[in-house]
N, C-alpha and C. Protein backbone atom coordinates (compact mmCIF):
# COMPACT_ATOMS: atom_id res chain seq x y z
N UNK A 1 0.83 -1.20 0.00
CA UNK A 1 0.00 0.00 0.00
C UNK A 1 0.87 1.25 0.00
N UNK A 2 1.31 1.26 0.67
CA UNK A 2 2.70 1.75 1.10
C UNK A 2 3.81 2.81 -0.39
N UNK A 3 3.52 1.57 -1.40
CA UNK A 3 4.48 1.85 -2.76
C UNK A 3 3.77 2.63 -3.66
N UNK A 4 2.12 1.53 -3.66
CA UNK A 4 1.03 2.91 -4.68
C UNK A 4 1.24 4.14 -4.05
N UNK A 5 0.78 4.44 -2.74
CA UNK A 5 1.19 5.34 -2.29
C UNK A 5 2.33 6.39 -2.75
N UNK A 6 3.49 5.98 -2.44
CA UNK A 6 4.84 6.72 -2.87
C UNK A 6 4.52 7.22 -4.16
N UNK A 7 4.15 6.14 -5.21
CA UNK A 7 3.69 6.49 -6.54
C UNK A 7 3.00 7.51 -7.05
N UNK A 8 2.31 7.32 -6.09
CA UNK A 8 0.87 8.35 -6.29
C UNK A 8 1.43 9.62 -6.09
N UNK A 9 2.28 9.69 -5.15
CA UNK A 9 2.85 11.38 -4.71
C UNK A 9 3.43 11.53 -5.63
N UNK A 10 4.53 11.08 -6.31
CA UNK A 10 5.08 10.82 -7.20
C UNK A 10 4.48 11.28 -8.71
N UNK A 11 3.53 10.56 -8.97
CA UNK A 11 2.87 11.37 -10.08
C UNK A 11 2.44 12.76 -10.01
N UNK A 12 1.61 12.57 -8.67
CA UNK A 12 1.23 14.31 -8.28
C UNK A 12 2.15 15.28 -8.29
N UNK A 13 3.01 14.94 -7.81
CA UNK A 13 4.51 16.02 -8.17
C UNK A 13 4.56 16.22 -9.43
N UNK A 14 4.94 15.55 -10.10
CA UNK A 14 4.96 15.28 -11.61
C UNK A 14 3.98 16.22 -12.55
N UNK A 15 2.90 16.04 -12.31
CA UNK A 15 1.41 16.69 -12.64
C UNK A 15 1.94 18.22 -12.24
N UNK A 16 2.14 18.26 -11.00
CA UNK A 16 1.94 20.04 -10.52
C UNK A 16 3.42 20.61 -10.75
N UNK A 17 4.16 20.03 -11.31
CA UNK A 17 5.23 20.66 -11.99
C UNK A 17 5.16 20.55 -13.45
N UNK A 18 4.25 19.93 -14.57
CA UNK A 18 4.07 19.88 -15.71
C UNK A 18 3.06 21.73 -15.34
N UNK A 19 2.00 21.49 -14.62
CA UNK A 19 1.38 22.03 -14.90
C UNK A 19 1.49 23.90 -14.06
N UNK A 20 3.07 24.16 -13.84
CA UNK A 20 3.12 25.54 -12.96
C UNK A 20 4.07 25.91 -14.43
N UNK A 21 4.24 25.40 -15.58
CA UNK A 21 4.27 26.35 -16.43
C UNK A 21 3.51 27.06 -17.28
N UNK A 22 2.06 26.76 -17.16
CA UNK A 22 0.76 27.53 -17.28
C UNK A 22 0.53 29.23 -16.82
N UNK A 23 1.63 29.24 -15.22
CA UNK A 23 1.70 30.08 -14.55
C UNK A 23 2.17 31.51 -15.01
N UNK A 24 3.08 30.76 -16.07
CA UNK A 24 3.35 32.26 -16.61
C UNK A 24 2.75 32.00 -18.07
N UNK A 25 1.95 31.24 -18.57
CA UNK A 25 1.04 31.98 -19.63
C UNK A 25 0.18 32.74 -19.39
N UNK A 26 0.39 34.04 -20.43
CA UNK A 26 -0.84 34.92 -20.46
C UNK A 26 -1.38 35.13 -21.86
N UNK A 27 -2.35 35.93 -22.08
CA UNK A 27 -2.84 36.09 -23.42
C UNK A 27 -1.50 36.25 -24.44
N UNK A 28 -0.91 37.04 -24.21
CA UNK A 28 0.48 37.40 -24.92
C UNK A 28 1.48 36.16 -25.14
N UNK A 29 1.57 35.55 -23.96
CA UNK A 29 2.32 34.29 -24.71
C UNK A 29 1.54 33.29 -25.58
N UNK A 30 0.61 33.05 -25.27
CA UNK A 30 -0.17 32.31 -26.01
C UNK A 30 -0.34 32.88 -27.72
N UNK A 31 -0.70 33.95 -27.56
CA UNK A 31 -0.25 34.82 -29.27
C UNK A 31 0.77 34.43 -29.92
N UNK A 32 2.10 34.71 -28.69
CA UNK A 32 3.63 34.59 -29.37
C UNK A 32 3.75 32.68 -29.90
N UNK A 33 3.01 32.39 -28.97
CA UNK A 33 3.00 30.67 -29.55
C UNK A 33 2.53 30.14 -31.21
N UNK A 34 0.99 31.08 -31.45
CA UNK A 34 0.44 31.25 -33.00
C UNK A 34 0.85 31.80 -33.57
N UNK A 35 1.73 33.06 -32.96
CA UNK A 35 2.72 33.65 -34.25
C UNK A 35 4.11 32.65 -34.99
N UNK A 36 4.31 31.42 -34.03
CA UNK A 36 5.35 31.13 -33.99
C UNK A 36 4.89 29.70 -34.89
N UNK A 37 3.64 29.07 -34.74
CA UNK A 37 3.23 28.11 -36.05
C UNK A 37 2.35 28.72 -36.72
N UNK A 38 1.83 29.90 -37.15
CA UNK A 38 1.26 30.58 -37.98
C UNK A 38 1.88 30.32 -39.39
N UNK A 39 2.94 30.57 -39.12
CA UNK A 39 4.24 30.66 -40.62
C UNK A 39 3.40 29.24 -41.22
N UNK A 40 3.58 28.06 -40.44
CA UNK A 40 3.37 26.59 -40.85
C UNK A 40 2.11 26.43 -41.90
N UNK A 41 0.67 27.24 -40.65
CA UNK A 41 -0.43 27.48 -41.49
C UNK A 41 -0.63 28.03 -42.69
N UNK A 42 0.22 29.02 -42.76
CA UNK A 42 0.82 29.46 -44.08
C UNK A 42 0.92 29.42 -44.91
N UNK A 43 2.05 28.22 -44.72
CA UNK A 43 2.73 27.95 -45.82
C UNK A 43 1.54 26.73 -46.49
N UNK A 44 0.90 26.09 -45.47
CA UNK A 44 0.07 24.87 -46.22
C UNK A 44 -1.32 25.65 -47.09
N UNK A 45 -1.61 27.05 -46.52
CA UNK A 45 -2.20 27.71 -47.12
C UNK A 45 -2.40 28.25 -48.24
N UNK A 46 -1.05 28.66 -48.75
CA UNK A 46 -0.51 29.56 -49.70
C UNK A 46 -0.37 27.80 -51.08
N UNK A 47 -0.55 26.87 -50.49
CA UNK A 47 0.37 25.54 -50.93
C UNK A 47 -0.69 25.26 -51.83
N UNK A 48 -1.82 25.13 -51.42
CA UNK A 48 -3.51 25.07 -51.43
C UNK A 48 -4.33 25.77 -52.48
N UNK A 49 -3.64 27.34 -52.36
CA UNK A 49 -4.18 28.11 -52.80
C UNK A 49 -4.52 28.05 -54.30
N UNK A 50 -2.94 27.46 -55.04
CA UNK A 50 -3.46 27.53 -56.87
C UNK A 50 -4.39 26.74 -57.03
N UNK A 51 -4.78 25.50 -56.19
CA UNK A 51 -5.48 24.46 -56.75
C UNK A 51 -6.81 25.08 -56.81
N UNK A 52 -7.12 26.29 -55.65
CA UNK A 52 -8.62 26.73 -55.54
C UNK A 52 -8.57 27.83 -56.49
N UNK A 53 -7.96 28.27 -57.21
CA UNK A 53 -7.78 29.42 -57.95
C UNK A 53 -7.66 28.74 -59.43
N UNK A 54 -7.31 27.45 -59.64
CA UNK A 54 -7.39 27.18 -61.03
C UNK A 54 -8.63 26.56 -61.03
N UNK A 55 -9.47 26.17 -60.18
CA UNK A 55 -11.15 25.93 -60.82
C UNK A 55 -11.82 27.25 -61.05
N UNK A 56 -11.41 28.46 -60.63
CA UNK A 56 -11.96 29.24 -60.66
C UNK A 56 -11.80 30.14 -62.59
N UNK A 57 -11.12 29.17 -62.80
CA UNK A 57 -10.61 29.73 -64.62
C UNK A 57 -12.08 29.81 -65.38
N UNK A 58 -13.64 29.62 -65.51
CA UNK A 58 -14.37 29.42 -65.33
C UNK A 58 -15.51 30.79 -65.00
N UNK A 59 -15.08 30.97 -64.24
CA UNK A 59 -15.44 32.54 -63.23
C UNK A 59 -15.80 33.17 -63.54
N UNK A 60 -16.80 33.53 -64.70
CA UNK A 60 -16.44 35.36 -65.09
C UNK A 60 -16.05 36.32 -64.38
N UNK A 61 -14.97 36.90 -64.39
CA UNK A 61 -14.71 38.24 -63.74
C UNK A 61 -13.92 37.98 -62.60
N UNK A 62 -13.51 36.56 -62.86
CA UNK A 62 -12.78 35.80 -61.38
C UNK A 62 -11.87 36.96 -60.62
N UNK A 63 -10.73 37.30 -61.54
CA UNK A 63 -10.19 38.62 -60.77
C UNK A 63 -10.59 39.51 -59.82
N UNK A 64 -11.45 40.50 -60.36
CA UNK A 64 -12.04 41.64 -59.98
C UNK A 64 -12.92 40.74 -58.81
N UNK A 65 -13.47 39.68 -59.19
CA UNK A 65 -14.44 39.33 -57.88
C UNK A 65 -13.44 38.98 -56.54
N UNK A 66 -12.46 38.06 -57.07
CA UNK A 66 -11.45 37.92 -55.83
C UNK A 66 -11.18 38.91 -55.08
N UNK A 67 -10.53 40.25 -55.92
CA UNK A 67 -10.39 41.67 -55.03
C UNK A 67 -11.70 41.86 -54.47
N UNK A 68 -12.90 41.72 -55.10
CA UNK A 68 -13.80 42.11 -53.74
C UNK A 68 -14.35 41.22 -52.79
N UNK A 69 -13.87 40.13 -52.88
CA UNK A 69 -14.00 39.19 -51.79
C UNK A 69 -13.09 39.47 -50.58
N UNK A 70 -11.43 39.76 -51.17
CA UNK A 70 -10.45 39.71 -50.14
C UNK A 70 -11.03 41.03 -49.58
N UNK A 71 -11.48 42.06 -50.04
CA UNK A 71 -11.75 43.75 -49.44
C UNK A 71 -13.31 43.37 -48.22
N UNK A 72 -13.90 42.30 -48.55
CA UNK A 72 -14.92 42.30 -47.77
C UNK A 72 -14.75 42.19 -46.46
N UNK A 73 -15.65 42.81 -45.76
CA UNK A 73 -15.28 42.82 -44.26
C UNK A 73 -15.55 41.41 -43.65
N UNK A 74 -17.07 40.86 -44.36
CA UNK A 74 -17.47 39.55 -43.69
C UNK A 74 -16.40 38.45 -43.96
N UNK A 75 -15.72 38.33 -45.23
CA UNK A 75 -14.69 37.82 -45.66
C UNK A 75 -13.18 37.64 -45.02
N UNK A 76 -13.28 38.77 -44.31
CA UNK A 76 -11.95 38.96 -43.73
C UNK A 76 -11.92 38.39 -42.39
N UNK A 77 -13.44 38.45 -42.26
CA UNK A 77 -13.84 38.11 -40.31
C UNK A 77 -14.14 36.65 -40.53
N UNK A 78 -14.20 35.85 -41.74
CA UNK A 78 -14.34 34.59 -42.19
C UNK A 78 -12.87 33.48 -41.86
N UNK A 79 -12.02 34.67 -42.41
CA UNK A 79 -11.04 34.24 -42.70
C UNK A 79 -9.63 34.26 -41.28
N UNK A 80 -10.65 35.33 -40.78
CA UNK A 80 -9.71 35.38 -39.20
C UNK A 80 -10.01 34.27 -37.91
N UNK A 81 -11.92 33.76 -38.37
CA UNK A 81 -12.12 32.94 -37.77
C UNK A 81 -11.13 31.30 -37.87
N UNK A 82 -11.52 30.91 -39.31
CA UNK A 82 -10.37 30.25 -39.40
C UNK A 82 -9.04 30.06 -38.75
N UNK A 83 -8.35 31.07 -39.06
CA UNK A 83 -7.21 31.46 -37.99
C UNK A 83 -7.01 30.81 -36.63
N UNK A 84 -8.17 31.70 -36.16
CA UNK A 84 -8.45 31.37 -34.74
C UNK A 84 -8.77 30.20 -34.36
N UNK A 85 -9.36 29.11 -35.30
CA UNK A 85 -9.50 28.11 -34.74
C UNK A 85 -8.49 27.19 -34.95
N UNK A 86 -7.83 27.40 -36.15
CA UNK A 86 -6.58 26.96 -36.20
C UNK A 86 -5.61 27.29 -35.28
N UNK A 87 -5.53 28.30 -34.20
CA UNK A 87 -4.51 28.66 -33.60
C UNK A 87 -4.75 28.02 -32.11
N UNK A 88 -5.97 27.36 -31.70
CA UNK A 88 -6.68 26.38 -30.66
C UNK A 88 -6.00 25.54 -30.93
N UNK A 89 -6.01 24.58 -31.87
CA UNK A 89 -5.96 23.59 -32.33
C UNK A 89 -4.85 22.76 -32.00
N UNK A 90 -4.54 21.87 -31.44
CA UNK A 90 -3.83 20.76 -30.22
C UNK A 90 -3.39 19.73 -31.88
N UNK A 91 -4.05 19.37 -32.93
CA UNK A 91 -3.62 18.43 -33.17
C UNK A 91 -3.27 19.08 -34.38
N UNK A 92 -1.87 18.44 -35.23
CA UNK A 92 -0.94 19.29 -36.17
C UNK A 92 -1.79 18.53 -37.21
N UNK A 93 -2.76 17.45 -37.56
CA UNK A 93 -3.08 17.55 -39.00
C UNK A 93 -4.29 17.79 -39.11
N UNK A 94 -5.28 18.35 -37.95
CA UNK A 94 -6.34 18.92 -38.21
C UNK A 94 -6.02 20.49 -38.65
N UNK A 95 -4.96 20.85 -38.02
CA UNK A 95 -4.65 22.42 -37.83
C UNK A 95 -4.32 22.54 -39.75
N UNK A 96 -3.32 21.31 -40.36
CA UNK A 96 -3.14 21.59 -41.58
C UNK A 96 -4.25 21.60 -42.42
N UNK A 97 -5.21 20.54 -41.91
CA UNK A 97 -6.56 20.79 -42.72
C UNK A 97 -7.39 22.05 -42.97
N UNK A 98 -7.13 23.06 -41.33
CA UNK A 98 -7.90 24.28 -41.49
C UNK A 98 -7.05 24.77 -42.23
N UNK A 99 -5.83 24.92 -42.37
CA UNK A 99 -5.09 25.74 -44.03
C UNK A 99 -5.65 25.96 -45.16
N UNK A 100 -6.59 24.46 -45.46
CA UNK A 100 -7.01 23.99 -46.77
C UNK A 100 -8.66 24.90 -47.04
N UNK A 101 -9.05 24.44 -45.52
CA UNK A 101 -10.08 25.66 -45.08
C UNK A 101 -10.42 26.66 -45.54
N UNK A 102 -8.89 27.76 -44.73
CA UNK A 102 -8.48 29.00 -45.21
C UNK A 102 -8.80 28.87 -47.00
N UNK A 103 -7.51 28.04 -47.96
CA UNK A 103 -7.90 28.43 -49.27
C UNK A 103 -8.83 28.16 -49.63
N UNK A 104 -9.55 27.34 -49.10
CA UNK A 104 -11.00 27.06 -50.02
C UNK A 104 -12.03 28.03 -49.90
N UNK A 105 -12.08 28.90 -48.57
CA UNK A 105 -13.22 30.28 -48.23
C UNK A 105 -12.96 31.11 -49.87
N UNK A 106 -11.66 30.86 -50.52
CA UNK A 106 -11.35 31.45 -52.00
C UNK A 106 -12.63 31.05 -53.00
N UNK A 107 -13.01 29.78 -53.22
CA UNK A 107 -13.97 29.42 -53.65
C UNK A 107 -14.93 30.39 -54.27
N UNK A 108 -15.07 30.73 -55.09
CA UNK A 108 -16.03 32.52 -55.61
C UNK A 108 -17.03 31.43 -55.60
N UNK A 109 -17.23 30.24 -55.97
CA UNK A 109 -18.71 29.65 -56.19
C UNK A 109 -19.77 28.86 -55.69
N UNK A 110 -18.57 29.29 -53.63
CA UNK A 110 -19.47 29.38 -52.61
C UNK A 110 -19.72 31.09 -52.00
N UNK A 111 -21.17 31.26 -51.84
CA UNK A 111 -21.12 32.63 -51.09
C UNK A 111 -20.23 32.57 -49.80
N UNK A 112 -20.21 33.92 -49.19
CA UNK A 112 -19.28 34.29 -47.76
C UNK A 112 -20.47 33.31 -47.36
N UNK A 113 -21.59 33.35 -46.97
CA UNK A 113 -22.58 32.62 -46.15
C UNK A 113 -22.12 31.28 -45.68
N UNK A 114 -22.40 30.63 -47.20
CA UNK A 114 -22.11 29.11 -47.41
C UNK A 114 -20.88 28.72 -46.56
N UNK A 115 -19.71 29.61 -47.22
CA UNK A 115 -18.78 29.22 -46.39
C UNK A 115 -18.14 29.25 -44.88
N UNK A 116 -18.85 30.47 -44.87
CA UNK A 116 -19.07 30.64 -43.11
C UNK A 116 -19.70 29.38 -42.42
N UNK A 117 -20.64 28.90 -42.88
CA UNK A 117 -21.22 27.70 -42.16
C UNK A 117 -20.76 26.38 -42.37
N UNK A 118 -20.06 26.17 -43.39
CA UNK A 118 -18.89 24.88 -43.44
C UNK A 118 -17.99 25.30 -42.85
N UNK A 119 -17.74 26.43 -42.11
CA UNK A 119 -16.40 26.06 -41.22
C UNK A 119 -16.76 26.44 -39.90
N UNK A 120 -18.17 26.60 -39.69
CA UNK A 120 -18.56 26.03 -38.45
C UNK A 120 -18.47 24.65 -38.21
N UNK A 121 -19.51 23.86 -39.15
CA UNK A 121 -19.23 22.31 -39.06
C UNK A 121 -18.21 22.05 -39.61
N UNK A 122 -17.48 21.83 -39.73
CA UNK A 122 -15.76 21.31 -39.65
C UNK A 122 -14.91 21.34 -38.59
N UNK A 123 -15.48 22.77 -37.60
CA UNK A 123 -14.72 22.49 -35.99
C UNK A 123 -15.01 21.17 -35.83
N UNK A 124 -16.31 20.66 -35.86
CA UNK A 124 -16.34 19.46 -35.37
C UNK A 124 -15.61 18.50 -36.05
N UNK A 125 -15.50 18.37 -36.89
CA UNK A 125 -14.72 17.23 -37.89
C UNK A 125 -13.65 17.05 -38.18
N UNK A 126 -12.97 16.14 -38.10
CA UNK A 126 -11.28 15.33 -38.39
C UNK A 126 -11.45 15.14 -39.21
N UNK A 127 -9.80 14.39 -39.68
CA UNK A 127 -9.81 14.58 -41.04
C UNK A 127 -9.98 12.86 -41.62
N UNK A 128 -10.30 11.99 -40.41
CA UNK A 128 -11.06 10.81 -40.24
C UNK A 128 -12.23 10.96 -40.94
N UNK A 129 -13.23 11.74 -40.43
CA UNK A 129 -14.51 12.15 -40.48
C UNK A 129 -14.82 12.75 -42.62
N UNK A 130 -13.68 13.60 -42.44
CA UNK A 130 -13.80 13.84 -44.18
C UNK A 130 -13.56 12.95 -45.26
N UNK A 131 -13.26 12.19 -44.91
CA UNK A 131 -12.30 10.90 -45.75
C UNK A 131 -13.91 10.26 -45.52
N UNK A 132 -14.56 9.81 -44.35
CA UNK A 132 -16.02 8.74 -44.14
C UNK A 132 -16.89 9.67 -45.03
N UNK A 133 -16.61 11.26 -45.16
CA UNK A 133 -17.91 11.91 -45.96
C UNK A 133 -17.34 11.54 -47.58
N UNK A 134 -16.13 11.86 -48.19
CA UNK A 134 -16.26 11.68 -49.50
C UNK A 134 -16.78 10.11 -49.46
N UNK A 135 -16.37 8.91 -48.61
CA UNK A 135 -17.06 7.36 -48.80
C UNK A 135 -18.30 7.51 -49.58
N UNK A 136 -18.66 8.55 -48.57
CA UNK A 136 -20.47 8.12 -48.58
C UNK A 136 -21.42 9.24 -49.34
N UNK A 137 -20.25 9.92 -49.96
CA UNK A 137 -21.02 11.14 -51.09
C UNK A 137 -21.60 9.97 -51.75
N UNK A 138 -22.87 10.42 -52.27
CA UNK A 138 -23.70 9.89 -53.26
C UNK A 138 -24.64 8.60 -52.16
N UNK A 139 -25.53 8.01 -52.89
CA UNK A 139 -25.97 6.69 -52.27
C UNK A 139 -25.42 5.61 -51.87
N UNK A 140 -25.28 5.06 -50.48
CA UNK A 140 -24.61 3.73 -50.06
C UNK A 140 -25.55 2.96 -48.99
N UNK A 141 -25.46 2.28 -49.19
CA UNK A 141 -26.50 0.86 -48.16
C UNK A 141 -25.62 0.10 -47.79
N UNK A 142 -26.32 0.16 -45.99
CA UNK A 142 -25.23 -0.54 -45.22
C UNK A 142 -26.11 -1.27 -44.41
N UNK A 143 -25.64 -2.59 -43.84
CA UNK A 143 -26.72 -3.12 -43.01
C UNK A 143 -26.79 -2.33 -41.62
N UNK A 144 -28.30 -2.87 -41.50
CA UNK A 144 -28.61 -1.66 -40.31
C UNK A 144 -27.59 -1.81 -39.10
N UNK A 145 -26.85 -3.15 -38.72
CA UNK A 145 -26.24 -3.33 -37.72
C UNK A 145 -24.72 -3.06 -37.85
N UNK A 146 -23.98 -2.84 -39.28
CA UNK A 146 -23.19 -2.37 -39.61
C UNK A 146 -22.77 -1.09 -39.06
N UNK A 147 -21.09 -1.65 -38.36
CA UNK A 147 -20.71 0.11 -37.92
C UNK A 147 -19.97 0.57 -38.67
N UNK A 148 -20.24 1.68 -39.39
CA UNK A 148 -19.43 3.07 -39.95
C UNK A 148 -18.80 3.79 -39.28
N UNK A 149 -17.58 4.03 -39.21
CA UNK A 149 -16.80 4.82 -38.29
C UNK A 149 -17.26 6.21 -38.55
N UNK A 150 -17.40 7.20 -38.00
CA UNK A 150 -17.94 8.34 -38.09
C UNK A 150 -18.81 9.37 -38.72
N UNK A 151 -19.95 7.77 -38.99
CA UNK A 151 -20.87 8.12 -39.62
C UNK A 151 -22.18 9.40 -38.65
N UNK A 152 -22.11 8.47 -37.19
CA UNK A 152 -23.28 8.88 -36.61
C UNK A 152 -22.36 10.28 -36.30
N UNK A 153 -21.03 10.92 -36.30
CA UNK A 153 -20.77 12.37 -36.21
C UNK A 153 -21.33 13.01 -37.41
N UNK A 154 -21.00 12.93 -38.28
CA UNK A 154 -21.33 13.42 -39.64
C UNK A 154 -22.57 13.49 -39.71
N UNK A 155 -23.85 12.21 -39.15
CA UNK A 155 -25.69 12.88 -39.10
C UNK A 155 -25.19 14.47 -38.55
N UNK A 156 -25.00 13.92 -37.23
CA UNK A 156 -24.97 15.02 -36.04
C UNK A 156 -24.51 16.25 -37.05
N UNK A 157 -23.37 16.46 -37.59
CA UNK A 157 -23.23 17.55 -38.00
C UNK A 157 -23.90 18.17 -39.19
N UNK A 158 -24.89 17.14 -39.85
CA UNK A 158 -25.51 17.51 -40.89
C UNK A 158 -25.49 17.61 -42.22
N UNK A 159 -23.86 16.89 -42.27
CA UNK A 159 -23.22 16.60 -43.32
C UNK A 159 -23.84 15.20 -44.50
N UNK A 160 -24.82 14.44 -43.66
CA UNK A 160 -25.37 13.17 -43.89
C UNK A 160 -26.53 13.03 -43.59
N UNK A 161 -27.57 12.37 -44.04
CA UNK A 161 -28.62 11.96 -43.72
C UNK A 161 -29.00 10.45 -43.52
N UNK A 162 -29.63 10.03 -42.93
CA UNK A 162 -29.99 8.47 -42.90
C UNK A 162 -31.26 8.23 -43.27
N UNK A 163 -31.76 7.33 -43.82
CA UNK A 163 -32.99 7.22 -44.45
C UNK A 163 -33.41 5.27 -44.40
N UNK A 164 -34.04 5.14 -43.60
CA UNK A 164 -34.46 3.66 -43.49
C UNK A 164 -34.72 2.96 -45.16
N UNK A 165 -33.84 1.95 -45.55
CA UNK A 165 -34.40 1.23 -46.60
C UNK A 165 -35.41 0.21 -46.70
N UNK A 166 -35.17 -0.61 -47.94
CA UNK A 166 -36.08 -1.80 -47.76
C UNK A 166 -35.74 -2.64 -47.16
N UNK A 167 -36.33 -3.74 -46.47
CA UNK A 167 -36.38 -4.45 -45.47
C UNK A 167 -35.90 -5.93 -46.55
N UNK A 168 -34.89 -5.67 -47.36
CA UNK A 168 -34.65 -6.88 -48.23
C UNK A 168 -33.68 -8.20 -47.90
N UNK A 169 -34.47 -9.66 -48.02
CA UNK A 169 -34.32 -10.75 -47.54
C UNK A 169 -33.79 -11.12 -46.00
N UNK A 170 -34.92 -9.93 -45.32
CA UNK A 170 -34.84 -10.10 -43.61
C UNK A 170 -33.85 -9.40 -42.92
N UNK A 171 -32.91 -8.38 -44.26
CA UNK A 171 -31.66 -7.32 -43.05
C UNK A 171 -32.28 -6.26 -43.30
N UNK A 172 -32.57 -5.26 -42.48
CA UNK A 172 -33.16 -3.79 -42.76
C UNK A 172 -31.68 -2.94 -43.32
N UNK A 173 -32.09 -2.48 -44.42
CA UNK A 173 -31.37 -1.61 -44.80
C UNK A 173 -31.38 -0.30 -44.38
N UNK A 174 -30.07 0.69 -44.22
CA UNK A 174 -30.17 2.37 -44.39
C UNK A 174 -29.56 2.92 -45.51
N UNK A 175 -30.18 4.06 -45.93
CA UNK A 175 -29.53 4.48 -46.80
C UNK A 175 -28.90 6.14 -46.65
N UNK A 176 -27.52 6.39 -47.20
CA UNK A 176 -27.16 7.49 -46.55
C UNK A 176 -26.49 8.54 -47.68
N UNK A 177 -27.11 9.69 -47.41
CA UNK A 177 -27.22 10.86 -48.22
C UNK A 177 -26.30 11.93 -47.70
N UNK A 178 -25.30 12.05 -48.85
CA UNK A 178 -24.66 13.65 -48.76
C UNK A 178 -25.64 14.52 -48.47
N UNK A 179 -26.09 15.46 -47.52
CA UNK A 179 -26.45 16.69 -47.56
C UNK A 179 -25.69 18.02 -48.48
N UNK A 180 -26.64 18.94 -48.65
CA UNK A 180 -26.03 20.01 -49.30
C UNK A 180 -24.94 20.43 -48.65
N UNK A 181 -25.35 20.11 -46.91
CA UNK A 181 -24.18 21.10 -46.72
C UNK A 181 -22.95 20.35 -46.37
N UNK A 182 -22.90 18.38 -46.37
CA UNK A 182 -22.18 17.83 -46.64
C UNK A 182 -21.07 18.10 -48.08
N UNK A 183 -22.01 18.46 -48.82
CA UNK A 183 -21.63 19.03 -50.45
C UNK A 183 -20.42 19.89 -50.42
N UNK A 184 -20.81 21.30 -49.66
CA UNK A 184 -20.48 22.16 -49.66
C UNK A 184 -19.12 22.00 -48.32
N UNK A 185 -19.05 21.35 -47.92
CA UNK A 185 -18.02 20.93 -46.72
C UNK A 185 -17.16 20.56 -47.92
N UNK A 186 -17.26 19.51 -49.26
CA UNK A 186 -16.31 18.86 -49.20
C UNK A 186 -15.66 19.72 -50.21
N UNK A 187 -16.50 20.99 -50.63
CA UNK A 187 -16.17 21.80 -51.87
C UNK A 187 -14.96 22.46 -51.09
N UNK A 188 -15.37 22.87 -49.82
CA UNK A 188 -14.40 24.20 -49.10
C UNK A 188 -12.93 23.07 -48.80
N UNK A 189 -13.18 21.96 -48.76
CA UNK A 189 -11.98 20.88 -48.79
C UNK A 189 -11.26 20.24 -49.53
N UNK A 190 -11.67 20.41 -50.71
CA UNK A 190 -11.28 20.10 -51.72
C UNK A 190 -10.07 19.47 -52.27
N UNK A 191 -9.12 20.77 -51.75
CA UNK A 191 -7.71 20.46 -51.76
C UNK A 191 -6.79 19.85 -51.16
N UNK A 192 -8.06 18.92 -49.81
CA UNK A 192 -7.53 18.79 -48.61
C UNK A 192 -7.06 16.72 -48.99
N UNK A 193 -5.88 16.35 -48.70
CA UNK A 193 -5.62 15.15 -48.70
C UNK A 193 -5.25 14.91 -47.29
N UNK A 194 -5.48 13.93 -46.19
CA UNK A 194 -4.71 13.50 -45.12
C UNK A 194 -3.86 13.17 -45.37
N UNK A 195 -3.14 13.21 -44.45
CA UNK A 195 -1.96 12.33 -44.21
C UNK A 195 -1.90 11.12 -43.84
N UNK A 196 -1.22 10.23 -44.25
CA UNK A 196 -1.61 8.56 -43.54
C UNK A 196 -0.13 8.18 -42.64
């Protein structure tokens, strides 16, 4: 009893000395931390960027509309959100995914709207989760007892729909639907590949 014991203090030490360098974070260091992988976001940003700019060949007026996209205020507060959630962000290949994010808000042939609200639902989503949505773009039937890995996140976020099938030779079927705004998630992602 005696040894868990020792142990136990042991970790607790451990713990409250991991955690008294918190003590001197303040808002300011925490900044100097996103200024300091910002560059990273960046660069995967900037990396991103021709691929969303050569569908846009297409565009009428693609130019001139880009300048008034980048001049827009909602655009800019679109694009800072991004940022910001990228600059939360604990895990390095979700954070590269919001890069892809960032270039895709470029997209002229989603409104600021549209895209504002795919990168609400995408906080929620890994890049697990995007890989299960292109699976299941279009129609797929799965048995009802069949598990899909991050299917039931993707209802939740609205990216998917479920729809009871036919009840054929005694297994109930579902059937599962891209939503629009599944659609439009995978448009603003486009450019986005995981990493394996």
């Amino acid at each position: 009893m005696s040894v868990s014991l020792t142990a136990g203090k042991a970790a607790l030490t451990q713990v409250v000395k991991f955690l008294s360098r918190y003590e001197k974070k303040n808002t300011a260091a925490l900044m100097k931390a996103w200024d300091e992988a910002k560059e990273d976001w960046l660069v995967e940003l900037r990396r991103a960027l021709p691929d969303v700019l050569r569908r846009l060949e297409n565009v009428e007026q693609a130019q001139e509309k880009l300048h008034e996209r980048a001049a827009d205020r909602e655009f800019q507060r679109l694009l800072d959100n991004v940022s910001i959630e990228a600059s939360r962000e604990a895990i390095d290949e979700r954070r590269r995914m919001l890069a892809h994010v960032g270039a895709g808000t470029f997209d002229l042939t989603m409104t600021i709207a549209q895209a504002a609200r795919c990168e609400r639902v995408i906080r929620e989503l890994d890049p697990e989760d995007v890989v299960a949505l292109r699976h299941v773009n279009g129609w797929r039937e799965f048995r009802a007892d069949a598990r899909f890995e991050h299917l039931e996140l993707l209802i939740a976020a609205g990216c998917v729909v479920e729809i009871p099938g036919d009840n054929a030779g005694g297994e109930q079927t579902v059937k599962h639907s891209v939503t629009k705004t599944g659609t439009l998630v995978m448009r603003l992602l486009a450019t986005y590949e995981p990493r394996t």
